[in-house]
Protein backbone atom coordinates (compact mmCIF):
# COMPACT_ATOMS: atom_id res chain seq x y z
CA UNK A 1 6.68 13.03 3.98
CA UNK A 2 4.77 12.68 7.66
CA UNK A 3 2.32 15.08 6.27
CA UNK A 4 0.37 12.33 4.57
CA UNK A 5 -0.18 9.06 7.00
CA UNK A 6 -1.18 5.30 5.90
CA UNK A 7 0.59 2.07 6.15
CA UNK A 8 1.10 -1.71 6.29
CA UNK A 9 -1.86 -3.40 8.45
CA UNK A 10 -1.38 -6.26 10.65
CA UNK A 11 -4.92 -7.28 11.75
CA UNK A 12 -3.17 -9.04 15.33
CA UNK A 13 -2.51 -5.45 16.55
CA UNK A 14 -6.18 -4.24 16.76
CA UNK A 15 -7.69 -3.29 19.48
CA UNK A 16 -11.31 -1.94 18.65
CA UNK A 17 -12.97 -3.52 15.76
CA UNK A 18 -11.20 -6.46 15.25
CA UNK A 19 -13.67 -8.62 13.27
CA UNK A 20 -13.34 -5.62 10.55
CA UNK A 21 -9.12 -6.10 10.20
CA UNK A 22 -9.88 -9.90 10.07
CA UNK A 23 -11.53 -10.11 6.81
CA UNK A 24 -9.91 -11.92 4.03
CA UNK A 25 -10.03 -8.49 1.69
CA UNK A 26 -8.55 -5.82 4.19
CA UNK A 27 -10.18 -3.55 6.75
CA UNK A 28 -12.88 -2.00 5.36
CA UNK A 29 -12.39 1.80 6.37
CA UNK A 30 -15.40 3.66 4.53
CA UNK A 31 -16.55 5.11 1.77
CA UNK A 32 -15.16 8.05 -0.99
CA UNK A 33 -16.61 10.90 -2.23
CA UNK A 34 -17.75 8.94 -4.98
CA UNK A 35 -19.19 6.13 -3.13
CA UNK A 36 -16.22 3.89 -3.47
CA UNK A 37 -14.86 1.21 -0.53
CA UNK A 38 -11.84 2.28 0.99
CA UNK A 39 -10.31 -0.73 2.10
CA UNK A 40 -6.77 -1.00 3.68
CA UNK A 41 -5.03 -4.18 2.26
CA UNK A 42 -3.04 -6.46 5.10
CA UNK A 43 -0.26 -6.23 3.00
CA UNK A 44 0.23 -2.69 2.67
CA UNK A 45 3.47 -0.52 3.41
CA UNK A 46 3.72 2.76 2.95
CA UNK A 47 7.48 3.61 3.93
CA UNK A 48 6.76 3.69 7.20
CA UNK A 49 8.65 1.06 8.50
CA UNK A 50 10.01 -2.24 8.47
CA UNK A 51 6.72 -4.82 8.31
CA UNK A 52 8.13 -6.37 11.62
CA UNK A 53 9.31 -3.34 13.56
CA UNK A 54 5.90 -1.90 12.96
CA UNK A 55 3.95 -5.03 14.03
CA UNK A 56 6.42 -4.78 17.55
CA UNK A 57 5.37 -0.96 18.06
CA UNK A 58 1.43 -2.00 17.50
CA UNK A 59 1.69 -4.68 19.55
CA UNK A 60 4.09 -2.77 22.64
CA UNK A 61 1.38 0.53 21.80
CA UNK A 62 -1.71 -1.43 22.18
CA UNK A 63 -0.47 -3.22 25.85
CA UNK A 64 0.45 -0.23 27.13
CA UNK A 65 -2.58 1.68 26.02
CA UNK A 66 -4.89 -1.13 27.45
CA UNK A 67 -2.50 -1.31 31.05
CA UNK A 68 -2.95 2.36 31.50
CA UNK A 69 -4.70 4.82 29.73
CA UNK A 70 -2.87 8.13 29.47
CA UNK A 71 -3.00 10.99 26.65
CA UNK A 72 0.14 9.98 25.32
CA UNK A 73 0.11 6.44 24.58
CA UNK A 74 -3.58 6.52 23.46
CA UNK A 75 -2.06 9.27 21.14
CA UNK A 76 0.66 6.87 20.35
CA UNK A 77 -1.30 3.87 20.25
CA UNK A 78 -3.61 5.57 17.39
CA UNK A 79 -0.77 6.59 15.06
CA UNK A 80 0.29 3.39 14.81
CA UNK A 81 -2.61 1.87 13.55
CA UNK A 82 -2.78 4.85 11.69
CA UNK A 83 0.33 3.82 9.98
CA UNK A 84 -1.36 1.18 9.40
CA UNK A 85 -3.93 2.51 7.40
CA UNK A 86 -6.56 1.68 10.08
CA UNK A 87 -8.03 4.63 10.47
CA UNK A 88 -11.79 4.09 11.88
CA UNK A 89 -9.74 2.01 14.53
CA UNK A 90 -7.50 5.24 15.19
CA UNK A 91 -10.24 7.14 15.61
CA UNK A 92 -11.99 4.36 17.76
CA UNK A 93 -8.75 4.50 19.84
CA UNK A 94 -9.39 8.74 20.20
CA UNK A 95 -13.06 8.59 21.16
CA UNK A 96 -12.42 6.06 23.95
CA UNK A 97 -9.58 8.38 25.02
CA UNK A 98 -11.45 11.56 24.99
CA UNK A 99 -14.24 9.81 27.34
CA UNK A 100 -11.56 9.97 30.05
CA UNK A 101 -9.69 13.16 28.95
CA UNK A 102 -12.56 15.31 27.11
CA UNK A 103 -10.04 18.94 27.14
CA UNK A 104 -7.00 17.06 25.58
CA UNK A 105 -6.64 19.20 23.08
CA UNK A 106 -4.09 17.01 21.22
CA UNK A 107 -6.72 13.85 21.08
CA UNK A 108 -8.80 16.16 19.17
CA UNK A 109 -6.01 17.09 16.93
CA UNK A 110 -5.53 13.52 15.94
CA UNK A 111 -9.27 12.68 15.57
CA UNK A 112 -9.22 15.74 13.34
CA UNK A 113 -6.89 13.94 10.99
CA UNK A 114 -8.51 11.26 11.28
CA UNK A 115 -12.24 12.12 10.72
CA UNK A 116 -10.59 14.36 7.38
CA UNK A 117 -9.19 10.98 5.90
CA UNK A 118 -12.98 9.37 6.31
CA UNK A 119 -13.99 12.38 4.37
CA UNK A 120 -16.03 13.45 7.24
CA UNK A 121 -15.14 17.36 6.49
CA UNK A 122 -17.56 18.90 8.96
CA UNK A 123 -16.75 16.58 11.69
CA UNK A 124 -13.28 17.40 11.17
CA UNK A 125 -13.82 21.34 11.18
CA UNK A 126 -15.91 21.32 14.37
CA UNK A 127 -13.05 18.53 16.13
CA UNK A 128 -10.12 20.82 14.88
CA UNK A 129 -11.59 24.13 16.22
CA UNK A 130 -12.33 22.85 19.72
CA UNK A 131 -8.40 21.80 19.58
CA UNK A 132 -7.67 24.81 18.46
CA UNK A 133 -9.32 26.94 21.30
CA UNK A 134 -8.37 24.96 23.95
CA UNK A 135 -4.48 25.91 22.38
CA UNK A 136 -5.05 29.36 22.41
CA UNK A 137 -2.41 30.91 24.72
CA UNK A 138 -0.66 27.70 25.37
CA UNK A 139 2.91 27.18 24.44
CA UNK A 140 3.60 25.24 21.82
CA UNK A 141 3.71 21.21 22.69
CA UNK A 142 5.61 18.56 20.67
CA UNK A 143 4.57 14.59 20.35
CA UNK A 144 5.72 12.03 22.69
CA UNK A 145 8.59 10.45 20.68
CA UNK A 146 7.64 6.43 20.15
CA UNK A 147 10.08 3.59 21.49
CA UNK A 148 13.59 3.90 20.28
CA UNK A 149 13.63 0.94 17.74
CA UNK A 150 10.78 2.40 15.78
CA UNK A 151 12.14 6.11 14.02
CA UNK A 152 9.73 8.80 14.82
CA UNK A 153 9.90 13.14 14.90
CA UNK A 154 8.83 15.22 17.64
CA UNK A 155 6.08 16.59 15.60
CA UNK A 156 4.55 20.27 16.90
CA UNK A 157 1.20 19.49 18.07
CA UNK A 158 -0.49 23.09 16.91
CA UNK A 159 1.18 22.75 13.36
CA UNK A 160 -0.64 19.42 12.25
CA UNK A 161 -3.50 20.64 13.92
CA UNK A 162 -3.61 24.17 11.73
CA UNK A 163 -2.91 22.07 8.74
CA UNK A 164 -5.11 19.73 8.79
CA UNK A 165 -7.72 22.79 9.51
CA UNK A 166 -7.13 23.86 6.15
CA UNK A 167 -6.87 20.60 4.47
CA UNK A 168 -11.06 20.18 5.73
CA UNK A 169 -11.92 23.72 4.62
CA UNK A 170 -10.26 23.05 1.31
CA UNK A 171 -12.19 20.28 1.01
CA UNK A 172 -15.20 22.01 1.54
CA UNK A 173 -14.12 24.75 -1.21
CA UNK A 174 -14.31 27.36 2.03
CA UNK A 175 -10.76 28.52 0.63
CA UNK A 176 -10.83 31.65 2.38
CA UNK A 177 -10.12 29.37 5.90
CA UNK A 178 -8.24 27.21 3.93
CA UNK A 179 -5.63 30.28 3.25
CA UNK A 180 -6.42 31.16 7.05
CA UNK A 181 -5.53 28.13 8.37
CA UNK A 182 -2.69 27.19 5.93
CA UNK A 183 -1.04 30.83 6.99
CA UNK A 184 -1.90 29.97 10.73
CA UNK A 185 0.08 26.29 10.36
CA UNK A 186 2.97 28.41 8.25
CA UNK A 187 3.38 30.69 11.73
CA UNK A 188 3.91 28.09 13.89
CA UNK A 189 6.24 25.83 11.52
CA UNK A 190 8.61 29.75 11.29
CA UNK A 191 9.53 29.15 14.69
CA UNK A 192 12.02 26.45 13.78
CA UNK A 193 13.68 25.81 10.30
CA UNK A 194 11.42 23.52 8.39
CA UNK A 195 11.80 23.62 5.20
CA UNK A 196 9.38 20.59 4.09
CA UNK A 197 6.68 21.98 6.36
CA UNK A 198 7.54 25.46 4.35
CA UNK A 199 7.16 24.34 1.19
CA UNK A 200 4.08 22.26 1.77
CA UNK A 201 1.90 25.14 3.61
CA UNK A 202 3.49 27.37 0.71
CA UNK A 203 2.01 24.91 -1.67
CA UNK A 204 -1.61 24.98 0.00
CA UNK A 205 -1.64 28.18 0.93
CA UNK A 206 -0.98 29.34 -2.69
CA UNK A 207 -3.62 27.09 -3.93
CA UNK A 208 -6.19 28.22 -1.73
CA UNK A 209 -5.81 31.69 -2.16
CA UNK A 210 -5.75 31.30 -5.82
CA UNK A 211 -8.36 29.14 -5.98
CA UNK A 212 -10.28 31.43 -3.73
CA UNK A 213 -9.36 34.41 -6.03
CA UNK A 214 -7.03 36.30 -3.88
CA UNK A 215 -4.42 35.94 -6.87
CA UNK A 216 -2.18 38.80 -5.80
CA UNK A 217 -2.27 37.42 -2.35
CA UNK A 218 -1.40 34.43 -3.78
CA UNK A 219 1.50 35.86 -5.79
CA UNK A 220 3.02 37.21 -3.06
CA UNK A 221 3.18 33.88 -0.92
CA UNK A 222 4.86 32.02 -4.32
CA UNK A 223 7.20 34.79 -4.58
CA UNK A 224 8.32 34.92 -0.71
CA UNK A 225 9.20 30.97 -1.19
CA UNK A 226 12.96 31.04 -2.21
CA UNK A 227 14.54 27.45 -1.38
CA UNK A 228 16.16 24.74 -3.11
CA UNK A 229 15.06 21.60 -3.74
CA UNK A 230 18.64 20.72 -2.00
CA UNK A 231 17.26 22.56 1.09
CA UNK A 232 14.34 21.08 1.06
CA UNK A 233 15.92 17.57 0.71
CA UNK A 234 19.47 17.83 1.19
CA UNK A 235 19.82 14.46 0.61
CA UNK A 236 18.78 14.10 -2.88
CA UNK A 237 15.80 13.14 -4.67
CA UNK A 238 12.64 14.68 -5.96
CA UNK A 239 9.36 16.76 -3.63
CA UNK A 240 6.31 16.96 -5.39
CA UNK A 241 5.13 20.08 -3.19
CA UNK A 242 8.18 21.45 -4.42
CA UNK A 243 8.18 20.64 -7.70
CA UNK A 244 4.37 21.91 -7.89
CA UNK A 245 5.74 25.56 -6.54
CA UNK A 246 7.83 25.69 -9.53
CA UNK A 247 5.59 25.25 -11.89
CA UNK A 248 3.28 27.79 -10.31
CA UNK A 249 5.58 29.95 -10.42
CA UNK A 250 6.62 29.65 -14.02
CA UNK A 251 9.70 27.93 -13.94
CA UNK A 252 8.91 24.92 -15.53
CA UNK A 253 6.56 24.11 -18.01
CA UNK A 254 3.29 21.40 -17.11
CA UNK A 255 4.61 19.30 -20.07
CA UNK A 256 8.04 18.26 -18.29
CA UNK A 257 6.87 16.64 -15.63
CA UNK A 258 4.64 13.31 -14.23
CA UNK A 259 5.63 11.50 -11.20
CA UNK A 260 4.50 7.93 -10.14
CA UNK A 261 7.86 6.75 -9.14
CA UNK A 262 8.26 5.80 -5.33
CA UNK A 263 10.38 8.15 -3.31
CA UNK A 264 11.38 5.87 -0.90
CA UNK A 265 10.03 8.55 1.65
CA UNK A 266 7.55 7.61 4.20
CA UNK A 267 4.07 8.82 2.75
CA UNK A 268 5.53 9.11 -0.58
CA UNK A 269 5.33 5.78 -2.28
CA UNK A 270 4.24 5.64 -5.95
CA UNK A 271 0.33 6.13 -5.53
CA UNK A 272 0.79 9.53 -2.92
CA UNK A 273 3.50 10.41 -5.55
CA UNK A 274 1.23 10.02 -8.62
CA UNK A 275 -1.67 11.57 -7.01
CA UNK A 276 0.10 14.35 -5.57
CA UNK A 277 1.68 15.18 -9.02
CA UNK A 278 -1.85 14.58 -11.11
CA UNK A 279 -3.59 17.28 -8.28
CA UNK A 280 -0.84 19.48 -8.99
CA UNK A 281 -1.70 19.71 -12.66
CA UNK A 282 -5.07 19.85 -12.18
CA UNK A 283 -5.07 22.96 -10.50
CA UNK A 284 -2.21 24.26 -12.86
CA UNK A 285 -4.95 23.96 -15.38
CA UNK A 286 -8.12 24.80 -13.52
CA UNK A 287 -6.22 28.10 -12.67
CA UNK A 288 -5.75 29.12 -15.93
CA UNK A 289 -9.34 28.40 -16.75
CA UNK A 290 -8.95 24.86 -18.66
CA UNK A 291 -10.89 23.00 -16.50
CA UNK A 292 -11.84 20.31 -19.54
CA UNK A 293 -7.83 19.91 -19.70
CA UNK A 294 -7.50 19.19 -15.88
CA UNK A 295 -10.29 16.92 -15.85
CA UNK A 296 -8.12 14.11 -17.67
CA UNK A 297 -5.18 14.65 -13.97
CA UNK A 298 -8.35 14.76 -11.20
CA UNK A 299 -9.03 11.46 -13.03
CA UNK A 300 -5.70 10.41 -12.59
CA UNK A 301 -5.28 11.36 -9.11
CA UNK A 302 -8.46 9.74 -8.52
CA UNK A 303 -7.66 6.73 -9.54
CA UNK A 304 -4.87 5.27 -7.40
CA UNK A 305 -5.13 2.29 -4.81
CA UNK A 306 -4.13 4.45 -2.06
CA UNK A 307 -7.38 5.99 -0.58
CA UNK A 308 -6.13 8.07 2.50
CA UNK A 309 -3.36 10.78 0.12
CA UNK A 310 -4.37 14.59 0.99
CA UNK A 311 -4.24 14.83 -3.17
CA UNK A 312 -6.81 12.17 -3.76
CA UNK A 313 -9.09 13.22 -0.77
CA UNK A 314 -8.91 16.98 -2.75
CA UNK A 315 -9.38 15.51 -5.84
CA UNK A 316 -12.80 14.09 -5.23
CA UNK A 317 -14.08 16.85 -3.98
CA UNK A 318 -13.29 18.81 -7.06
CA UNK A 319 -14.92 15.88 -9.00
CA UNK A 320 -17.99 16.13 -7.12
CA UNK A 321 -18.06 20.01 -7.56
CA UNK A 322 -17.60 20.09 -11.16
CA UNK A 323 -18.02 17.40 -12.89
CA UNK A 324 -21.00 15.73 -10.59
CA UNK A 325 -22.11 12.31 -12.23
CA UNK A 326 -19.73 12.04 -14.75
CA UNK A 327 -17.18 8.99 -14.87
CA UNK A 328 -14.56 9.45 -12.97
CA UNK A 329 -12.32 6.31 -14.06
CA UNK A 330 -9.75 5.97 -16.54
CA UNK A 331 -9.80 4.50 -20.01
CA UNK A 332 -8.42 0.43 -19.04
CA UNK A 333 -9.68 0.87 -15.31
């Protein structure tokens, strides 16, 4: 789903930081939670697109982005390479931006994301909430759709922004704004009918009020969620926020399910799948006070090749939490 950004890299697209996309092993991007490179791979794809059509929108984002600076195609410009995986060069792309438009509230939003997926939590918090005031009282905007040959949504600006808000104070284990932010990004996905961006805040929202220990609060968001998986996804096929509701709610049991199957979705190839479902019964367990039980699925959502997946991000931050110093890789790994 667009929730959860990485994707193929093309080092010939770069703008900033080119010598880092040219080397032989990927584009070194930083470093995890538990000291681990995160390194996109040039031959990555995440769904996104077509290898090709993505390489033209890179290449047609970064000339027009270099002819003319404006908000939108530096926006533009940095969630391609975004798509790319190349986040530090995203960012890059955002501070440059912000030199020349310092109030846009939306450059902020994206350098938000992107600071979150360098696991630079406080960064993120302090980037999101100057977005966030300079939106208070404004309508709500929507993203610059990108050229017509490459398939793109007219995202609302404030939504991500809320979101990603709560992903960073989640992160942080601050899951009282978590469930503030989470409710906040709910809000302004109610004024149109989303029912992917429903079930994901429900998902997060849930988790951080429970995990905060607000469990009737918590209750009551599970039981005001009452779609289908066929309105969620109408057409066909699995969502592993959805599927993670269910369970939370008691309607199916943690033994029938484990997903590392590619969805075919964009953002939802086998490793965001598999960590995504792993973090899911983590939490399952942690919530019911096993946390030696949901040790073995933070290990497992851990340990995929994917680096940038909200799940894995969340997972080694409960790793470093609880089970500081301890090995965190799989038997065979």
């Amino acid at each position: 789903m667009r929730l959860q950004i990485l994707g193929m890299a093309l080092a010939a697209t770069i703008t900033m930081a080119a010598p880092l996309a040219a080397q032989d092993n990927g584009s070194f991007q930083g470093t995890s939670l538990l000291g681990e490179r995160m390194v996109t791979p040039h031959d990555s794809n995440k769904n996104v697109a077509a290898p090709a059509v993505l390489a033209r929108a890179a290449a047609d984002a970064k000339a027009a982005f270099e002819a003319d600076m404006t908000v939108d195609n530096a926006t533009w410009y940095g969630r391609v390479l975004f798509y790319q995986g190349y986040t530090r060069e995203s960012a890059a792309v955002y501070r440059q931006a912000l030199k020349r438009f310092p109030e846009s509230a939306k450059l902020l939003r994206h350098l938000a994301h992107r600071q979150f997926s360098m696991r630079q939590f406080d960064e993120s918090i302090e980037t999101g909430l100057r977005a966030a005031k300079l939106y208070e009282g404004v309508p709500l905007e929507r993203e610059k759709l990108g050229p017509d040959y490459f398939t793109s949504t007219p995202d609302v600006v404030q939504y991500y922004l809320y979101y990603h808000l709560g992903q960073a104070y989640f992160a942080k284990h601050d899951f009282d704004n978590a469930a503030k932010w989470f409710s906040r990004s709910s809000q302004t996905a109610g004024w149109g009918f989303d029912p992917e961006a429903r079930t994901a805040n429900t998902y997060w929202e849930f988790l951080s009020l429970a995990r905060g220990g607000r469990t009737a609060e918590a209750r009551e968001v599970l039981d005001a969620y009452d779609l289908t998986l066929f309105q969620v996804h109408p057409e066909g096929g699995s969502d592993n926020y959805f599927d993670g509701i269910q369970l939370f709610k008691g309607h199916r049991d943690a033994g029938s399910f484990f997903s590392n199957q590619d969805s075919g979705r964009p953002f939802a190839d086998a490793d965001g799948m598999a960590a995504s479902t792993a973090y899911t019964l983590a939490n399952y367990f942690m919530l019911k006070g096993e946390r030696e039980h949901a040790k073995q699925w933070l290990k497992r959502s851990i340990n995929v090749d994917s680096w940038s997946y909200f799940a894995r991000i969340q997972a080694e931050a409960d790793w470093v939490a609880f089970f500081p110093g301890e090995d965190h890789t799989l038997s065979g790994h």
